[in-house]
Protein backbone atom coordinates (compact mmCIF):
# COMPACT_ATOMS: atom_id res chain seq x y z
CA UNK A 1 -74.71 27.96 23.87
CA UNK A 2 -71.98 27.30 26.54
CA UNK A 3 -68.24 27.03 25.52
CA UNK A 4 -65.29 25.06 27.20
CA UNK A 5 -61.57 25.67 26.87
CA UNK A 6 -59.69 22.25 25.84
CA UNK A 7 -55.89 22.68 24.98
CA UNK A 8 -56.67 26.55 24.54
CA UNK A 9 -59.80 26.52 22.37
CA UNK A 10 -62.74 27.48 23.37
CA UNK A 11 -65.35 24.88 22.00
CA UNK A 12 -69.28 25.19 21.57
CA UNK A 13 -71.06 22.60 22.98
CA UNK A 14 -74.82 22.07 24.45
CA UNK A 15 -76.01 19.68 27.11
CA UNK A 16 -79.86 18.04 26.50
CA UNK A 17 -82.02 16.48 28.98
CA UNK A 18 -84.41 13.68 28.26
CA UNK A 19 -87.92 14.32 28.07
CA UNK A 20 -87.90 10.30 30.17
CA UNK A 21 -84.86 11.23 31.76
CA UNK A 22 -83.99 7.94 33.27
CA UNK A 23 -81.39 7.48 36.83
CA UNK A 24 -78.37 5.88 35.74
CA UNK A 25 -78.71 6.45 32.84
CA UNK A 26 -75.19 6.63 30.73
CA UNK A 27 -74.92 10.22 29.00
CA UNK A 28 -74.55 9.77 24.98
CA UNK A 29 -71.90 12.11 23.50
CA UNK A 30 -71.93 13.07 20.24
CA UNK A 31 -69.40 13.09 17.59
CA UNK A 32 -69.98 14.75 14.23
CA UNK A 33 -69.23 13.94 10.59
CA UNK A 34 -66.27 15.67 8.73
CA UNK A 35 -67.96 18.44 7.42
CA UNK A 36 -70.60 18.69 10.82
CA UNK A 37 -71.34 21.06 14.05
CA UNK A 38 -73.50 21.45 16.64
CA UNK A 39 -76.57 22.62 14.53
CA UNK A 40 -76.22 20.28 11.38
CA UNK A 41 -77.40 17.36 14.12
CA UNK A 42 -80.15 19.17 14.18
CA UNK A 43 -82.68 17.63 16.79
CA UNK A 44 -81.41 13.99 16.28
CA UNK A 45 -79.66 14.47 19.40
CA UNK A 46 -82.83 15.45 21.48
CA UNK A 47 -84.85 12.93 19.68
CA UNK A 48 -82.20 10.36 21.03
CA UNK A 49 -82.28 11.86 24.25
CA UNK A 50 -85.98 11.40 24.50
CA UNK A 51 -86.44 7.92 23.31
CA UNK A 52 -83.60 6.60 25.82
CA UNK A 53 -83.61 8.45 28.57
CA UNK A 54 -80.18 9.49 28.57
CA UNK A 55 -78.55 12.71 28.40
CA UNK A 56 -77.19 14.04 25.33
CA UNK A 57 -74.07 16.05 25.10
CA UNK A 58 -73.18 18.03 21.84
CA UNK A 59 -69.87 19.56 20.72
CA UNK A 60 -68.44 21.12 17.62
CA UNK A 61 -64.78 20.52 17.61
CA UNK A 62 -62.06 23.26 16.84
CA UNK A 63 -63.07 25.22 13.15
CA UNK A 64 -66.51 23.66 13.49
CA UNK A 65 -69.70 25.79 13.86
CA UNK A 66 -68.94 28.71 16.48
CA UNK A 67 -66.45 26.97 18.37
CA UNK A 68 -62.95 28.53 18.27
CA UNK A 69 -60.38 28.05 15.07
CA UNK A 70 -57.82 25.55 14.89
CA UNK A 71 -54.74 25.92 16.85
CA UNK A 72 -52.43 24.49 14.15
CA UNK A 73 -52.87 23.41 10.26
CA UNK A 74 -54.33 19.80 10.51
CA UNK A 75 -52.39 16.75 9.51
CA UNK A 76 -52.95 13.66 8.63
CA UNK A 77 -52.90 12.74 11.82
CA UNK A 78 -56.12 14.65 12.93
CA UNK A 79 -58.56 11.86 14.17
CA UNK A 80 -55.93 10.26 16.33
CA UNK A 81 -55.31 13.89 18.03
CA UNK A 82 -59.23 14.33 18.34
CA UNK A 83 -59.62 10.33 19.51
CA UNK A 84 -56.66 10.42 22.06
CA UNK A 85 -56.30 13.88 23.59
CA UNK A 86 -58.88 16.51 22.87
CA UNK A 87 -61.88 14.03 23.30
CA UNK A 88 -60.74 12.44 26.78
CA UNK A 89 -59.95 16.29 27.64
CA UNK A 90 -63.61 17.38 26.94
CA UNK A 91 -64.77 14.52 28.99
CA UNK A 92 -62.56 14.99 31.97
CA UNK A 93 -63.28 18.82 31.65
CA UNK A 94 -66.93 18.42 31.65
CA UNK A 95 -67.12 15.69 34.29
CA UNK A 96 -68.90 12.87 31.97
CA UNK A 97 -68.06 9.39 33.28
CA UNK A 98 -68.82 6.43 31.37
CA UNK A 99 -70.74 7.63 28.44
CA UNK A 100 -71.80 6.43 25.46
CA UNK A 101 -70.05 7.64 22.70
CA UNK A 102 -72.00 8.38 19.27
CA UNK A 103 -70.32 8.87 16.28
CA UNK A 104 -71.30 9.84 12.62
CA UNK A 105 -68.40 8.98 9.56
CA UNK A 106 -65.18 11.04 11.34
CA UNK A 107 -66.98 11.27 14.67
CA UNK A 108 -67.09 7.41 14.14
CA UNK A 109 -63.28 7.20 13.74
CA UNK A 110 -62.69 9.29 16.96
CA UNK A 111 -64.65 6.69 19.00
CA UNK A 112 -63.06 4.02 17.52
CA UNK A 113 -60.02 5.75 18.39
CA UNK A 114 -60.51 6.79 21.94
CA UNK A 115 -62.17 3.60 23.31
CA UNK A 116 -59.23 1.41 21.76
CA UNK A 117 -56.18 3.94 22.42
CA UNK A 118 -57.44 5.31 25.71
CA UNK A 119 -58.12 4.50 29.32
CA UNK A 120 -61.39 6.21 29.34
CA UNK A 121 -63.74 4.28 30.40
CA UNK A 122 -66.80 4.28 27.88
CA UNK A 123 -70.58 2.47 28.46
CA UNK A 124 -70.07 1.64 24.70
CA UNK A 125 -69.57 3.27 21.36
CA UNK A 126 -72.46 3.73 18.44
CA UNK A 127 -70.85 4.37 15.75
CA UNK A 128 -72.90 5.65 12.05
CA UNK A 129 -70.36 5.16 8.74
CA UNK A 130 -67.45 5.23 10.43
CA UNK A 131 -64.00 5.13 8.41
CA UNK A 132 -61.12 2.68 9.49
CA UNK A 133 -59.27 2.48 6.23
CA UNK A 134 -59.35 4.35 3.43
CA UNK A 135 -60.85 3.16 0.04
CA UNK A 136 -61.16 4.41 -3.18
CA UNK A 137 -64.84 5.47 -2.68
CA UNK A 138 -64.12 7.22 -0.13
CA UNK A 139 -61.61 9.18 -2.21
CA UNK A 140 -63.98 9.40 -4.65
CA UNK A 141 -66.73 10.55 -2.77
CA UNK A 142 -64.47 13.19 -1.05
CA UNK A 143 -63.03 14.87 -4.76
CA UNK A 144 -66.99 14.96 -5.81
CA UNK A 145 -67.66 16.90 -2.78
CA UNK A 146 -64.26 19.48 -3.95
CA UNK A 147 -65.95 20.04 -7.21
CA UNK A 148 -69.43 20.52 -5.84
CA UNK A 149 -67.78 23.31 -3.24
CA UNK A 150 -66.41 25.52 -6.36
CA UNK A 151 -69.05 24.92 -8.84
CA UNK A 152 -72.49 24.96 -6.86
CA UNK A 153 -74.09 25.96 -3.78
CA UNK A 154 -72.88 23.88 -1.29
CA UNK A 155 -70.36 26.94 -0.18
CA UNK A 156 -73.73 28.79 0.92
CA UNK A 157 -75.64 26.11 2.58
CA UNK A 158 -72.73 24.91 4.80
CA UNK A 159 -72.10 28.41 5.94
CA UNK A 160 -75.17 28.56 7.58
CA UNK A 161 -73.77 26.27 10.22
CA UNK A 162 -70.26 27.22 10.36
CA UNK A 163 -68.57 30.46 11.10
CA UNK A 164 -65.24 29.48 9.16
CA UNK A 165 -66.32 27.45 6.57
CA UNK A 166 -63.83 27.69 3.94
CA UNK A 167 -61.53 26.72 6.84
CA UNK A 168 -63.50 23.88 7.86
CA UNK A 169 -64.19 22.48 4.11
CA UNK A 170 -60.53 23.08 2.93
CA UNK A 171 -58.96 21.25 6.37
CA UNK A 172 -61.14 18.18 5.66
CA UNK A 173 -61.23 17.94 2.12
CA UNK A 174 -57.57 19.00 2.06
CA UNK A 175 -56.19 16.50 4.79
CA UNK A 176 -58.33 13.33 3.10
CA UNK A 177 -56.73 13.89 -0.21
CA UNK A 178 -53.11 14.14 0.85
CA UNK A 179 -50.71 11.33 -0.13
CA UNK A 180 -50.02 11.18 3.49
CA UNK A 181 -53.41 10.16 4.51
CA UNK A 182 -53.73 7.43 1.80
CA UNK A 183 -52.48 5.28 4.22
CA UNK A 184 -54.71 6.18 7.06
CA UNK A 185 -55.49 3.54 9.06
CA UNK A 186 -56.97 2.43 12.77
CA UNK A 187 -57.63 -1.21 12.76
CA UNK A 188 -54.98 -1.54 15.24
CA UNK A 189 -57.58 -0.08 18.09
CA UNK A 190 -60.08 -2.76 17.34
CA UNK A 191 -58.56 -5.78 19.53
CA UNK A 192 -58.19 -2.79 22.20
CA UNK A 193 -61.88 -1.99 22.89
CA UNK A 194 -63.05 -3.22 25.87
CA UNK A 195 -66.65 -1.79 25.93
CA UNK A 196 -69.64 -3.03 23.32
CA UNK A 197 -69.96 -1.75 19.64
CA UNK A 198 -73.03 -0.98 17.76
CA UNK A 199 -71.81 -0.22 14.03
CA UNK A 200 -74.88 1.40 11.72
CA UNK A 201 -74.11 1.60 8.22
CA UNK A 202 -76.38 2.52 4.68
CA UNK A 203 -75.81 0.23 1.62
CA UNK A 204 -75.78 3.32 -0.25
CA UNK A 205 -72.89 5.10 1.63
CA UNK A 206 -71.17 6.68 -1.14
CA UNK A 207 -68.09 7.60 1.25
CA UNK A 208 -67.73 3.69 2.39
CA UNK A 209 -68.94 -0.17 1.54
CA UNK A 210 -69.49 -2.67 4.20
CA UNK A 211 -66.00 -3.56 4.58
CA UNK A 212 -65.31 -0.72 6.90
CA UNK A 213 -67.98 -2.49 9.33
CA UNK A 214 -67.16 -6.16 8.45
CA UNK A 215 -63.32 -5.28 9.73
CA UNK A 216 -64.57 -3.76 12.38
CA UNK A 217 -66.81 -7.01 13.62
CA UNK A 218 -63.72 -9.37 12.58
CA UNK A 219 -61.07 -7.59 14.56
CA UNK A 220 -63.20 -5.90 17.93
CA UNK A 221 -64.95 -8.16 20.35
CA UNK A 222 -68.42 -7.16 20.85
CA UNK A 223 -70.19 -5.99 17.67
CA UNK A 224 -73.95 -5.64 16.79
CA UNK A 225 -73.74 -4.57 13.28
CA UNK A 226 -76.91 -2.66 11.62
CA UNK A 227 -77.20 -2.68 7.43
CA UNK A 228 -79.84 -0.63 6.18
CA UNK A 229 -81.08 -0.20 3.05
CA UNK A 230 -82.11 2.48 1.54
CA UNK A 231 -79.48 4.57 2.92
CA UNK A 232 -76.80 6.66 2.28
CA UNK A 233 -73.64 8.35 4.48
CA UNK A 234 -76.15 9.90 6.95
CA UNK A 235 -78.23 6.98 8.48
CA UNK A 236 -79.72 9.54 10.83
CA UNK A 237 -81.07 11.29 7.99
CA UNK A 238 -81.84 8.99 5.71
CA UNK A 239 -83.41 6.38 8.54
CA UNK A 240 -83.78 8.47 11.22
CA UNK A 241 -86.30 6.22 12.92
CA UNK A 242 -84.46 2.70 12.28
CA UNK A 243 -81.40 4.62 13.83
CA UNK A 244 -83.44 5.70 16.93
CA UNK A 245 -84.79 2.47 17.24
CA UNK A 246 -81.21 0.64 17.14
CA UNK A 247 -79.80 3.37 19.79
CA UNK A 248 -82.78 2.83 22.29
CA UNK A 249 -82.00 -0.68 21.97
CA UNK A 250 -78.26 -0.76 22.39
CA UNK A 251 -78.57 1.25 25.36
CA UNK A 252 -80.79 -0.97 26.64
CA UNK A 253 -78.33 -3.49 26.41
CA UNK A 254 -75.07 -1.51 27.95
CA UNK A 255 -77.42 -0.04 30.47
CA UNK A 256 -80.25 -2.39 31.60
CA UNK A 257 -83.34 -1.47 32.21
């Protein structure tokens, strides 16, 4: 596993090639979920990789997996310092140039974030249960997974992927309970976005309901939304395939063939 230093931190990250590598091809970057690394993708990314043609690029921000801690307690104003500065700073760092950016739940946010709030130029964002607001599920969701961390085994099984996890759990958990994030909110970056938008959701998510995708489609201007049933938070997990499938697709679109 390689590392790269961004604002001081030295941050995990992996770089796949496609078993149909294609020329031209945009690389897809990958953002993970809250409570996610480099490892809890598992081989999603190099399944994606293969079925496109495009290169995949992993990362575990700061806290997450093996990369480095934190540099500061996080605040409700995490995602925007993730979507804005740290992100664009990976990118630059690593010479990517027009990717597409892939985003699960949090990882969703910070695309949302950067393409709107940014200069970067993107190909176009994929985005799987991303957040814009905050609703009461989501809340609710978040205080199950609190009690769930004390009283069972979900301690154990996330350490296997992270090297700090009380860190990571408490930071997250911590951050999305606070009276200061009730408030959270990016729908200001949706007019902004200049590249397309594929938004994947479950209609299961027990983090979000479809009005975190329906505000997205209202207020951005290119939008392929993708319902599935049978799904919950993960759409990768739960409908791996389907979600394969939709990415192929939507890079076929941004990219040509």
């Amino acid at each position: 596993m390689k590392t790269v230093s961004i604002n001081g931190v030295e941050l995990e990250y992996v770089r796949l090639r496609s078993a149909h590598a294609r020329e031209g091809a945009p690389p897809i970057v990958f953002l993970h979920e809250g409570l996610g690394s480099i490892s809890m993708w598992r081989d999603f990314p190099q399944k994606v990789a293969d079925a496109t043609g495009c290169e995949a690029v992993v990362y575990s921000r700061a806290g997450y997996g093996r990369s480095g801690p934190e540099p500061r307690p996080r605040t409700a104003r995490y995602l925007h310092e993730q979507g804005l500065d740290v992100l664009p700073a990976l990118l630059a760092k690593l010479g990517i140039e027009r990717p597409i950016l892939l985003g699960h739940s949090d990882g969703g946010s910070i695309a949302l974030i950067c393409a709107g709030g940014t200069g970067t130029p993107l190909a176009g964002i994929a985005i799987m249960a991303p957040h814009v607001m905050v609703e009461d599920i989501s809340l609710h969701g978040i205080r199950l997974a609190r009690q769930a961390y004390l009283d069972t085994d979900l301690r154990e099984r996330l350490g296997k992927y992270h090297a700090q996890v009380d860190a990571v759990f408490w930071a997250w958990n911590d951050v999305w309970l606070s009276p200061a994030f009730r408030d959270w909110n990016i729908e200001e970056y949706l007019p902004r976005i200049a590249c397309p938008i594929m938004a994947i959701q479950g209609e299961d998510d027990e983090y979000g309901t479809m009005e975190q995708l329906d505000r997205i489609a209202a207020q951005a201007r290119d939008v392929d939304l993708v319902k599935l049933a049978d799904c919950r938070h993960s759409p990768h997990k739960d409908q791996e395939q389907a979600v394969i499938d939709a990415v192929a697709g939507f890079v076929e679109r941004v990219a040509g063939g």
